[in-house]
C-alpha atoms as a PDB file:
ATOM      1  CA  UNK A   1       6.755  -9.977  14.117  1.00  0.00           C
ATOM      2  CA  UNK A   2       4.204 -11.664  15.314  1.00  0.00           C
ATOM      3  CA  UNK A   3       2.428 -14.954  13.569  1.00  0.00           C
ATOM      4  CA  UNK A   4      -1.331 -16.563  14.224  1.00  0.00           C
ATOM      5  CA  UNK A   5      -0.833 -20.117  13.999  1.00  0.00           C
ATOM      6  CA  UNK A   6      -3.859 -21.918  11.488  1.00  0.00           C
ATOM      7  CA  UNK A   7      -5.915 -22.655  14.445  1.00  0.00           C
ATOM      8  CA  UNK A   8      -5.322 -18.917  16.220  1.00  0.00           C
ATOM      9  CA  UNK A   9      -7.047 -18.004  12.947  1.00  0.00           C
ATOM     10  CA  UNK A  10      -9.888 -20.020  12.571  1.00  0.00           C
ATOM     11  CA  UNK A  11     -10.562 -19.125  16.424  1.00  0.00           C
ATOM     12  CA  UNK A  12     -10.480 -15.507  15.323  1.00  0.00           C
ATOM     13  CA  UNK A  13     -12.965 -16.130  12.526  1.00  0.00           C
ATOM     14  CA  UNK A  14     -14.962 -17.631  14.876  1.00  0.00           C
ATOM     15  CA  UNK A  15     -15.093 -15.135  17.121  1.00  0.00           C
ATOM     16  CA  UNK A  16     -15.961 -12.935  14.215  1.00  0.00           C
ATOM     17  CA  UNK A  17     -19.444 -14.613  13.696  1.00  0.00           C
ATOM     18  CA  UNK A  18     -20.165 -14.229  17.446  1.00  0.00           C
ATOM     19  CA  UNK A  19     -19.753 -10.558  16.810  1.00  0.00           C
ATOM     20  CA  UNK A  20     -22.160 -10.581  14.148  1.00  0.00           C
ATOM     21  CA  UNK A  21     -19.417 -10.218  10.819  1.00  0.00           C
ATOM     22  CA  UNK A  22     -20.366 -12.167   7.978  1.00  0.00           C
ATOM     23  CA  UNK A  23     -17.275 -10.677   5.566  1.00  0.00           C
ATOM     24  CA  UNK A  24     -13.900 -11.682   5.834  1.00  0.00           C
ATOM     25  CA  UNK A  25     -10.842 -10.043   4.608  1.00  0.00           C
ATOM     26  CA  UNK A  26      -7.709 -11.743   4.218  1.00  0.00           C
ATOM     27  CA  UNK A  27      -5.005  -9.328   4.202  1.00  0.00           C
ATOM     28  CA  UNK A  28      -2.068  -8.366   5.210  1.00  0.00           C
ATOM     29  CA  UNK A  29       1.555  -8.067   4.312  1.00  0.00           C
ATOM     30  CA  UNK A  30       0.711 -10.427   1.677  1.00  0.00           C
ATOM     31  CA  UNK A  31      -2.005 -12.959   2.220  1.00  0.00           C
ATOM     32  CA  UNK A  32      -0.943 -15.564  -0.276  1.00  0.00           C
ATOM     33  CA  UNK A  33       2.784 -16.295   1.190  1.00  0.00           C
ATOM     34  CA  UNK A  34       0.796 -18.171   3.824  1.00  0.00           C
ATOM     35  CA  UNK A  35       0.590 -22.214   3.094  1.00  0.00           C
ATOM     36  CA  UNK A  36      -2.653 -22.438   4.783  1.00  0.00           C
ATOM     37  CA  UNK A  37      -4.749 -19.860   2.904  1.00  0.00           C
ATOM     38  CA  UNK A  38      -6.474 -21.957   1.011  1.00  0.00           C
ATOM     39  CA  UNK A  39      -7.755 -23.993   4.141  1.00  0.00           C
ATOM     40  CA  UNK A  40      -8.717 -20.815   6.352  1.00  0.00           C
ATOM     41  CA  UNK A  41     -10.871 -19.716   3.200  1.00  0.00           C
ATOM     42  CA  UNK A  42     -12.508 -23.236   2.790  1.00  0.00           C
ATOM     43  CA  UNK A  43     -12.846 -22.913   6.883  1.00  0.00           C
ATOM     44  CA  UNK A  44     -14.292 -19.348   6.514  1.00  0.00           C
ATOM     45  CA  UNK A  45     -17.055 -20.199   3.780  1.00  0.00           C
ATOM     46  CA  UNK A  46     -17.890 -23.393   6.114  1.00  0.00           C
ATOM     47  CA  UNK A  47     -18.713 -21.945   9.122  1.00  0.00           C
ATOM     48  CA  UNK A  48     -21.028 -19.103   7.391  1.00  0.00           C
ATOM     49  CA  UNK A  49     -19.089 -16.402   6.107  1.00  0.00           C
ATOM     50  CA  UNK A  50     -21.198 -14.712   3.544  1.00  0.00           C
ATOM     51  CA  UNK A  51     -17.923 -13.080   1.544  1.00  0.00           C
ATOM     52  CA  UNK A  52     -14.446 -14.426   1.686  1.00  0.00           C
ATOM     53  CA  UNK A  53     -12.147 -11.973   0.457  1.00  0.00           C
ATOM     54  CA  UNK A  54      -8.307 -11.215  -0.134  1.00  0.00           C
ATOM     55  CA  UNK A  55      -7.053  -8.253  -0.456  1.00  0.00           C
ATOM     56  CA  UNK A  56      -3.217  -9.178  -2.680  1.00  0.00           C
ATOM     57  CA  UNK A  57      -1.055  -8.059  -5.119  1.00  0.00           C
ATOM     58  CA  UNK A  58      -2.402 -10.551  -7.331  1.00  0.00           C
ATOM     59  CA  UNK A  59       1.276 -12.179  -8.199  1.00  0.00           C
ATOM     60  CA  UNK A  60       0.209 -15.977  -7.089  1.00  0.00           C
ATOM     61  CA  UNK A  61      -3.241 -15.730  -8.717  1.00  0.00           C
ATOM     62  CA  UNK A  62      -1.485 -15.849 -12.058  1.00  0.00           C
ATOM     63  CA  UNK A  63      -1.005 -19.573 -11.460  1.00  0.00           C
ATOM     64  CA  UNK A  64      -4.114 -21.007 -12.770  1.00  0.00           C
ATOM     65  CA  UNK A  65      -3.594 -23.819 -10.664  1.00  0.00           C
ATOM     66  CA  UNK A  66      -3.368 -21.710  -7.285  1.00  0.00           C
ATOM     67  CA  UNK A  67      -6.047 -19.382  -8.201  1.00  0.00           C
ATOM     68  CA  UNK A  68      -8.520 -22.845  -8.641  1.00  0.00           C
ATOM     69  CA  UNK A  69      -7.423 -23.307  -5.418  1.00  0.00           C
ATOM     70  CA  UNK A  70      -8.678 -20.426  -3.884  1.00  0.00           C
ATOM     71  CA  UNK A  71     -11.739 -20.285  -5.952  1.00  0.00           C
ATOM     72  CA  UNK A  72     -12.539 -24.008  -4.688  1.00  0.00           C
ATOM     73  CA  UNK A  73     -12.473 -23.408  -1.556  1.00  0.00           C
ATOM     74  CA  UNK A  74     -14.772 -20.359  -1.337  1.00  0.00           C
ATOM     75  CA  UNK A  75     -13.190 -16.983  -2.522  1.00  0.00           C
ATOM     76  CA  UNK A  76     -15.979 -15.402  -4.072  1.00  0.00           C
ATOM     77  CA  UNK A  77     -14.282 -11.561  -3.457  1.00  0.00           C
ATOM     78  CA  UNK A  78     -10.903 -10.484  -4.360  1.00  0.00           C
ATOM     79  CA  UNK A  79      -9.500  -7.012  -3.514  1.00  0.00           C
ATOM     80  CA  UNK A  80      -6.041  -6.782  -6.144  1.00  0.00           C
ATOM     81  CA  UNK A  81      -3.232  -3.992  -5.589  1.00  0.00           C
ATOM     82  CA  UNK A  82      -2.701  -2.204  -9.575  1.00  0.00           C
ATOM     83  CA  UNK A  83      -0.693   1.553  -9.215  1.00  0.00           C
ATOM     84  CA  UNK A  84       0.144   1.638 -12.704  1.00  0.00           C
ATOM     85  CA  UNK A  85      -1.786   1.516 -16.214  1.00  0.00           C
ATOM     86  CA  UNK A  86       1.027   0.000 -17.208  1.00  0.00           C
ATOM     87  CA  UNK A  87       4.265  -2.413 -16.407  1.00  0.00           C
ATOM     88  CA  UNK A  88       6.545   0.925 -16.360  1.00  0.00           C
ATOM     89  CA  UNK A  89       4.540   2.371 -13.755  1.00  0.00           C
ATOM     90  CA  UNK A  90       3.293  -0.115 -11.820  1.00  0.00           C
ATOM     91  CA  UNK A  91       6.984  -2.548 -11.476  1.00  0.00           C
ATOM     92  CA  UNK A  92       8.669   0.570 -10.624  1.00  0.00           C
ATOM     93  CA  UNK A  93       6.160   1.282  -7.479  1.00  0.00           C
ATOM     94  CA  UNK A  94       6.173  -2.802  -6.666  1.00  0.00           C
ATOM     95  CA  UNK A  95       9.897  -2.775  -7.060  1.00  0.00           C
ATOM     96  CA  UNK A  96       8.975  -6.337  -9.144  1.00  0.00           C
ATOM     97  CA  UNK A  97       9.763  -6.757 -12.493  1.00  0.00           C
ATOM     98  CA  UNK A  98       6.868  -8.403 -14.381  1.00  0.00           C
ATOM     99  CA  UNK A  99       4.095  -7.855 -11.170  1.00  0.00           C
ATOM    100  CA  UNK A 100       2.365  -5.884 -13.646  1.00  0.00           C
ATOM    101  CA  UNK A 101       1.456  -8.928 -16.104  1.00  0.00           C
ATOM    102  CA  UNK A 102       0.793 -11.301 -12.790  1.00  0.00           C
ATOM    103  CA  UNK A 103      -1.613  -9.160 -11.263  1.00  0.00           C
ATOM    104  CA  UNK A 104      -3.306  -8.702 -14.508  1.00  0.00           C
ATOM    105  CA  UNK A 105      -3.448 -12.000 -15.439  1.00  0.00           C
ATOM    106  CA  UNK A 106      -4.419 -13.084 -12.111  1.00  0.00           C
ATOM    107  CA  UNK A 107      -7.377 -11.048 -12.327  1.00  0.00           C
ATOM    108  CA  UNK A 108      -8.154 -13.101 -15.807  1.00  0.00           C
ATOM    109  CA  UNK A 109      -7.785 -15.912 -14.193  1.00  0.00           C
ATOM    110  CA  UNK A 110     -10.115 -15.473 -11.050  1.00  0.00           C
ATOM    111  CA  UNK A 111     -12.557 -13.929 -13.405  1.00  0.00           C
ATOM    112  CA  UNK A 112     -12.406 -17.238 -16.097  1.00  0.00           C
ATOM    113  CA  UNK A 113     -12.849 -19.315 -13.036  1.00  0.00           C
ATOM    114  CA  UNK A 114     -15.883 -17.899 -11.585  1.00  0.00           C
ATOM    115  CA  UNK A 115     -17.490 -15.217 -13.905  1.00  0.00           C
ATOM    116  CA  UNK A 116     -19.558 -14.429 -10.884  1.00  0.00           C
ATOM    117  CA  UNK A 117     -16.744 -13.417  -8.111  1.00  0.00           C
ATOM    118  CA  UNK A 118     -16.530  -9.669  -7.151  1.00  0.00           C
ATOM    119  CA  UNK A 119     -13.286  -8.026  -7.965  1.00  0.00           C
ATOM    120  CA  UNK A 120     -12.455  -4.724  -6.271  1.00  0.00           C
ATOM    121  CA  UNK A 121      -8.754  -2.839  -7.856  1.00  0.00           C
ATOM    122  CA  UNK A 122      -6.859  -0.949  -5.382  1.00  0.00           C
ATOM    123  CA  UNK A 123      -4.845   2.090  -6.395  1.00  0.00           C
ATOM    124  CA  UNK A 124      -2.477   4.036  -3.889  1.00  0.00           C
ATOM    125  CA  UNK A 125      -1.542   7.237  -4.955  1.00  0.00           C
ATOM    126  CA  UNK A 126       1.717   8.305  -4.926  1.00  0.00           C
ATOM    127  CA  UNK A 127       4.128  11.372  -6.716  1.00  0.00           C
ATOM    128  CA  UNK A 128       4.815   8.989  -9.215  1.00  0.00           C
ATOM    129  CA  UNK A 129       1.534   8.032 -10.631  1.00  0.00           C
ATOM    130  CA  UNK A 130      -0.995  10.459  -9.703  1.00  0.00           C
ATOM    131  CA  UNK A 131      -1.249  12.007 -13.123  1.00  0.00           C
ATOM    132  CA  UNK A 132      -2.460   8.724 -14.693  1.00  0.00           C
ATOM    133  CA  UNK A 133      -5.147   7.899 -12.391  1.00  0.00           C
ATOM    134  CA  UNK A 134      -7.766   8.576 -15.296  1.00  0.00           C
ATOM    135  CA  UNK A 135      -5.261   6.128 -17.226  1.00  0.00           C
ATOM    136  CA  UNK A 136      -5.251   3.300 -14.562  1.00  0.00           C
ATOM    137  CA  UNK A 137      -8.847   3.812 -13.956  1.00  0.00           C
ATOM    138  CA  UNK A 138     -10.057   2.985 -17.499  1.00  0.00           C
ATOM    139  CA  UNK A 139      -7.270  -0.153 -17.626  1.00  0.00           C
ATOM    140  CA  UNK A 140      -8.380  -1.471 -14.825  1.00  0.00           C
ATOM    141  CA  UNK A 141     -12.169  -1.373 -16.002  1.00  0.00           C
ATOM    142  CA  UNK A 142     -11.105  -3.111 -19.456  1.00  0.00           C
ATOM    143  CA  UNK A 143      -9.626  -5.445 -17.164  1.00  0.00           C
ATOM    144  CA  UNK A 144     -12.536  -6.612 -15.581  1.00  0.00           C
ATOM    145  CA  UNK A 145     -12.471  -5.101 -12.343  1.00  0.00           C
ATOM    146  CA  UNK A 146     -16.372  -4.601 -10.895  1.00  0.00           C
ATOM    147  CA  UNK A 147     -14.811  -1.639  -8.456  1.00  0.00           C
ATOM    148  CA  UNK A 148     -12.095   0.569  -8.327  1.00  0.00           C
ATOM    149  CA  UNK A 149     -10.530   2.722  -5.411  1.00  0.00           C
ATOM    150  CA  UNK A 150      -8.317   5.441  -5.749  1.00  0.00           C
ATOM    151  CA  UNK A 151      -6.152   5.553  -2.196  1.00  0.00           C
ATOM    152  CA  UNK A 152      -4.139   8.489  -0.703  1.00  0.00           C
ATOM    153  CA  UNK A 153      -0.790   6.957   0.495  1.00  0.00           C
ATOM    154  CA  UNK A 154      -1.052   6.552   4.013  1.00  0.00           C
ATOM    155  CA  UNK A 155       2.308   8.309   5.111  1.00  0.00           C
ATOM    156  CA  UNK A 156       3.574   5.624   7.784  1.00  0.00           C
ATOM    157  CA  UNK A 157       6.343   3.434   7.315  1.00  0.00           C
ATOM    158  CA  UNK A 158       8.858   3.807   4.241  1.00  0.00           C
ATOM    159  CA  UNK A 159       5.953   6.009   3.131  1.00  0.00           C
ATOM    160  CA  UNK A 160       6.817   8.645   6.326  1.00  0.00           C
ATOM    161  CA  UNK A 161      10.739   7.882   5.838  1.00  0.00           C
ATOM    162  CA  UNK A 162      10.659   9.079   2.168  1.00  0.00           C
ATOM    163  CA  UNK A 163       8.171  11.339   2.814  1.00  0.00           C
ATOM    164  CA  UNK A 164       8.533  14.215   0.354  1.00  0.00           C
ATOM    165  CA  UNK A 165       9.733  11.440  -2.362  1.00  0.00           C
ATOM    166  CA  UNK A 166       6.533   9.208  -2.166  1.00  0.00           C
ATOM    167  CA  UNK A 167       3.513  11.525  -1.122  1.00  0.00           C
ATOM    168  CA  UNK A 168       2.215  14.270  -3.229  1.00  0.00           C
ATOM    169  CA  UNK A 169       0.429  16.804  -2.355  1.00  0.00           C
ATOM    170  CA  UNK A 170      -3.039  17.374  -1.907  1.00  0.00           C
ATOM    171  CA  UNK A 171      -3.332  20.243  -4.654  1.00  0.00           C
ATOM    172  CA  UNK A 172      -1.457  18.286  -7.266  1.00  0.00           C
ATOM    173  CA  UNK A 173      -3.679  15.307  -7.579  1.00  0.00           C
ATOM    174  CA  UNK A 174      -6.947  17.651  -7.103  1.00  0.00           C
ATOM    175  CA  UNK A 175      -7.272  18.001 -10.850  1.00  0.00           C
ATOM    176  CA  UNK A 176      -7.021  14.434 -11.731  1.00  0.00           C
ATOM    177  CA  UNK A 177      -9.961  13.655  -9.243  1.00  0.00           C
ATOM    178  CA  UNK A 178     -12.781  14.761 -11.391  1.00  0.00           C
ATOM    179  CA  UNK A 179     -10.996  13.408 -14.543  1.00  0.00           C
ATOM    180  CA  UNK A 180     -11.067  10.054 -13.165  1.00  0.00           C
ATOM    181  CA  UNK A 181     -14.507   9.946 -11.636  1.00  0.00           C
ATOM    182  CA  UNK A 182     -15.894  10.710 -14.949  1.00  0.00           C
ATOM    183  CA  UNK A 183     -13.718   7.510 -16.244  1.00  0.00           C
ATOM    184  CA  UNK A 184     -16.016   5.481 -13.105  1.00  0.00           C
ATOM    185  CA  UNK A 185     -19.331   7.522 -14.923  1.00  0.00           C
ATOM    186  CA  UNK A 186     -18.608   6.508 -18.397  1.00  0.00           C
ATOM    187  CA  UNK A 187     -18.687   2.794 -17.737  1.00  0.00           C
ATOM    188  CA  UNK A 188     -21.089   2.809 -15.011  1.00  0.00           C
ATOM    189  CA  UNK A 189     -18.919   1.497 -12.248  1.00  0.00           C
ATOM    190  CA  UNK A 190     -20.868   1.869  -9.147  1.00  0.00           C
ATOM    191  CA  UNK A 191     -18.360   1.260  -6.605  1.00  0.00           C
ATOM    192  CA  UNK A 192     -15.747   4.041  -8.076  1.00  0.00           C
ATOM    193  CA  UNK A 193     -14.160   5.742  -4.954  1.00  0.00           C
ATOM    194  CA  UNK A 194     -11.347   7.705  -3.438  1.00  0.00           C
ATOM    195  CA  UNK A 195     -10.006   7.041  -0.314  1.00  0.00           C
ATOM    196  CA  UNK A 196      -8.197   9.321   2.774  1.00  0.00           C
ATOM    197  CA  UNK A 197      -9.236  12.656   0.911  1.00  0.00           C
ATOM    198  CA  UNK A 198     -11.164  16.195   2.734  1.00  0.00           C
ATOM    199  CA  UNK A 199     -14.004  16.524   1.477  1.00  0.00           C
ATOM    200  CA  UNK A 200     -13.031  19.801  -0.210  1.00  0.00           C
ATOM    201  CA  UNK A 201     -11.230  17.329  -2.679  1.00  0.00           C
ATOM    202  CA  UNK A 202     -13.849  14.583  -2.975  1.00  0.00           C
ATOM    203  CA  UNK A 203     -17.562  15.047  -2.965  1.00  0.00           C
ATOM    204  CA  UNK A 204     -19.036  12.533  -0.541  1.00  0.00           C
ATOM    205  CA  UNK A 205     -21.026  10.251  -3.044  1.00  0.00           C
ATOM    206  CA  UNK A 206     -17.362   9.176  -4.264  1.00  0.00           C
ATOM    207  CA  UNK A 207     -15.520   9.188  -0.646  1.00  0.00           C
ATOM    208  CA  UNK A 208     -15.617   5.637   0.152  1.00  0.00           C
ATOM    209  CA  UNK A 209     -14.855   5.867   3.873  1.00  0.00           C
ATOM    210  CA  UNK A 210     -17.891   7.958   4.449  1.00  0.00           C
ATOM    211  CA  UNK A 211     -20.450   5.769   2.107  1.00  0.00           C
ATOM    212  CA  UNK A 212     -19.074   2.417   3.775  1.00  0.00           C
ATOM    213  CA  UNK A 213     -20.152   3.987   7.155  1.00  0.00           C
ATOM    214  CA  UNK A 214     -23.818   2.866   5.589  1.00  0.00           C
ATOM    215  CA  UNK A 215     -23.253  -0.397   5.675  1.00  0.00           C
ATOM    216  CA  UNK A 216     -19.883  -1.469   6.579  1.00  0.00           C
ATOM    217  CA  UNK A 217     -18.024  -1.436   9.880  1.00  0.00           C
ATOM    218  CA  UNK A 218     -14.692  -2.751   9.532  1.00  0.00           C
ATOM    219  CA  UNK A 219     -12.843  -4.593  12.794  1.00  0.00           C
ATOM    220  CA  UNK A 220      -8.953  -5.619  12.058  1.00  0.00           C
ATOM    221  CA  UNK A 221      -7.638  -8.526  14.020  1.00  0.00           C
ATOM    222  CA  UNK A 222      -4.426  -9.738  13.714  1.00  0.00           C
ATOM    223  CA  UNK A 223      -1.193 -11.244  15.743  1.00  0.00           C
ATOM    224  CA  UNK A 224       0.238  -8.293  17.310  1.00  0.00           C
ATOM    225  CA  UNK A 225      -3.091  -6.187  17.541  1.00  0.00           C
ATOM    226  CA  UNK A 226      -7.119  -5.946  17.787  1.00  0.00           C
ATOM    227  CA  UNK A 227      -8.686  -2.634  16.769  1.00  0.00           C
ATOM    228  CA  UNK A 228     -12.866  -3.410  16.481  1.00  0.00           C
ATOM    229  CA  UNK A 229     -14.067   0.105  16.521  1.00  0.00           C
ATOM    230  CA  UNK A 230     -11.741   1.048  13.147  1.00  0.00           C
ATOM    231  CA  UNK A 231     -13.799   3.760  11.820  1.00  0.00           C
ATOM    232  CA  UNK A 232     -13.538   5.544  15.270  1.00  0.00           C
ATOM    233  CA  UNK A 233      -9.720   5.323  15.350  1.00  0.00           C
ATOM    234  CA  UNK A 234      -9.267   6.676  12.345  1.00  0.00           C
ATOM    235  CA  UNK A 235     -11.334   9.464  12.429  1.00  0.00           C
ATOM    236  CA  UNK A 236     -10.341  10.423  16.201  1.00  0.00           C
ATOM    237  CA  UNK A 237      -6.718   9.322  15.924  1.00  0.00           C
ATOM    238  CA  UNK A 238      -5.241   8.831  12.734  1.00  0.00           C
ATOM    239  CA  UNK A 239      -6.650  12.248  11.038  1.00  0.00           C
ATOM    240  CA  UNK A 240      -6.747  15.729  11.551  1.00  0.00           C
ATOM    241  CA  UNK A 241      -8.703  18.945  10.581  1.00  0.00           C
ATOM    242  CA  UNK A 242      -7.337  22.478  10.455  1.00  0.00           C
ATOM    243  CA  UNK A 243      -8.672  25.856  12.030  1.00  0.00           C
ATOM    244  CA  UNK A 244     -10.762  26.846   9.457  1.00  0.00           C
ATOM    245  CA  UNK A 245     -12.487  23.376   9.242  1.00  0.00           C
ATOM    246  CA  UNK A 246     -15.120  24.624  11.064  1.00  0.00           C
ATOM    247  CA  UNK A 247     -16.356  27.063   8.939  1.00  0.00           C
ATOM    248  CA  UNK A 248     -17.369  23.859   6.166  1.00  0.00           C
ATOM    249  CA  UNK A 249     -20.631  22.774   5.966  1.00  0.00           C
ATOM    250  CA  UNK A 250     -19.009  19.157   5.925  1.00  0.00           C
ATOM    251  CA  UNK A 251     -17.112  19.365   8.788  1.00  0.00           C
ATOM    252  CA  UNK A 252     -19.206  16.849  11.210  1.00  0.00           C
ATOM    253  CA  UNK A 253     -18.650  13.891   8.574  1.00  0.00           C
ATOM    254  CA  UNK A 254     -15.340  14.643   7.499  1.00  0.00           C
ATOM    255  CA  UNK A 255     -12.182  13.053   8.478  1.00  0.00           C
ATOM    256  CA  UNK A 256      -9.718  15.748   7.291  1.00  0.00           C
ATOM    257  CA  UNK A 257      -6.406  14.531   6.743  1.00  0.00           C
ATOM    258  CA  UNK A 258      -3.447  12.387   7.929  1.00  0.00           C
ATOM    259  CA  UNK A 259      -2.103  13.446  11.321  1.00  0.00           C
ATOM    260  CA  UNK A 260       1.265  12.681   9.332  1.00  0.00           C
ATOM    261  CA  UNK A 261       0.749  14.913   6.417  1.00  0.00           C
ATOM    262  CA  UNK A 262      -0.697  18.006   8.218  1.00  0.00           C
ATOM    263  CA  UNK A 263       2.640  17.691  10.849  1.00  0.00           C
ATOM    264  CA  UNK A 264       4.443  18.273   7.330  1.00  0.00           C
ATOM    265  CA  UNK A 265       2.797  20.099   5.386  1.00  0.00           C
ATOM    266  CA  UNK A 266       0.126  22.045   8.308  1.00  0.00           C
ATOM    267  CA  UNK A 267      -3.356  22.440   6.588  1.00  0.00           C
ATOM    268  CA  UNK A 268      -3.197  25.620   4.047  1.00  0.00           C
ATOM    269  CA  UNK A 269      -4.456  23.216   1.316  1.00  0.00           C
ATOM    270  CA  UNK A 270      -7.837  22.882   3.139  1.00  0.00           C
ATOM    271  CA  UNK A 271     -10.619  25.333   1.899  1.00  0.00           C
ATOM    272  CA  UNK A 272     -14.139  25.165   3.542  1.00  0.00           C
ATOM    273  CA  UNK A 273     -17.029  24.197   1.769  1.00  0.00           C
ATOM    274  CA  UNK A 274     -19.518  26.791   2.276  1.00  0.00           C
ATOM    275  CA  UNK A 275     -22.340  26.267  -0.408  1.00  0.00           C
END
């Protein structure tokens, strides 16, 4: 696997600004195993990144000490990685014992440091914890959290090997969808979305692929790879609609489904939106 060296990086973040980005997005894998984070964030904010972000499973951040760090240096948006609404749930999907209480404490922390940073939870749903996504919606609120996204596991990787163990279908998480948009309602969350659904399961005010297209156009750079058109990709290579698709009055904006999941499970689950 490849590696960008610290000053690979900061060229890439250069080049960024020459393309006219002024968010940044440290992801990865695991942004905060790298040693130099904490300088590519400071080097970031320096050269005129509007928002520094990470997007982590929070683990490091519940050092105090780290999470200054990072907070120093210019993080003013953090993007943190909860599946569970509680330890049970949440260890057993990290395979981590206790990466339940770090990533909630990390948020704490990063939150008692700078009252004003944006924090954004990430949820990927899975068979094992679809039926508490109005649970882990409402924890994750009490939490802190000024967003929330609710994310369709992406069947790729150990995802795709354990296929029918890890990703549910389509119709069982459909009734939990409205349950836990109501959750986003009741405390007046406005970013509140689902990610990777048709919209015959999401209405588009809460698909957050299709409202980011407003004002958001995501490029991924890394060692091994460059994809700067990823909204195109996605919806021309990575998804797929079925036959009757056509027939639903959101079919021009709608992505459909994982090319993955429809070679499994074909697209009977689908159901045009007519009205």
């Amino acid at each position: 696997m490849g590696y960008l060296t610290t000053e690979e990086a900061k060229r890439e973040l250069e080049k960024g600004l020459e393309r006219g980005c002024t968010f940044v997005d440290f992801n990865g894998g695991e942004p905060t195993i790298r040693k130099d984070l904490v300088e590519l964030i400071r080097y970031a904010k320096s050269i005129g990144y509007e928002t520094v972000a990470i997007t982590s499973n929070g683990r490091m951040l519940s050092y105090k000490s780290y999470a200054k760090k990072l907070i120093d240096a210019g993080l003013n948006h953090a993007i943190l990685s909860i599946h569970g609404h509680n330890a049970e749930v949440h260890d057993f999907l990290t395979r981590v014992k206790g990466s339940f209480d770090q990533v909630t404490k990390g948020l704490k922390n990063l939150k008692e440091m700078n009252p004003n940073i944006y924090i954004c939870t990430n949820t990927t749903i899975t068979k094992y914890n679809y039926m508490y996504l109005p649970q882990i919606a409402e924890n994750n609120i009490k939490l802190g959290t000024d967003a929330c996204e609710f994310i369709f596991v992406h069947p790729r990787g150990n995802a795709l090997i354990n296929f029918e163990e890890v990703v549910p279908t389509l119709t069982e998480v459909k009734p939990f969808i409205p349950k836990t948009i109501e959750i986003g309602k009741k405390y007046g969350i406005k970013h509140f979305d689902f990610r990777y659904f048709p919209l015959c399961y999401v209405p588009p005010q809460s698909l957050s692929e299709l409202k980011a297209l407003n004002h958001l156009r995501e490029q991924h750079v890394g060692p091994e790879f460059q994809d700067l058109n990823v909204e195109d990709g996605r919806k021309y290579i990575g998804r797929v609609k079925g036959p009757q698709c056509k027939k639903c009055k959101y079919y021009d904006i709608c992505e459909g489904i994982f090319k993955e999941y429809a070679e499994r499970r074909g697209f009977d689950e689908l159901t045009p939106v007519l009205e």
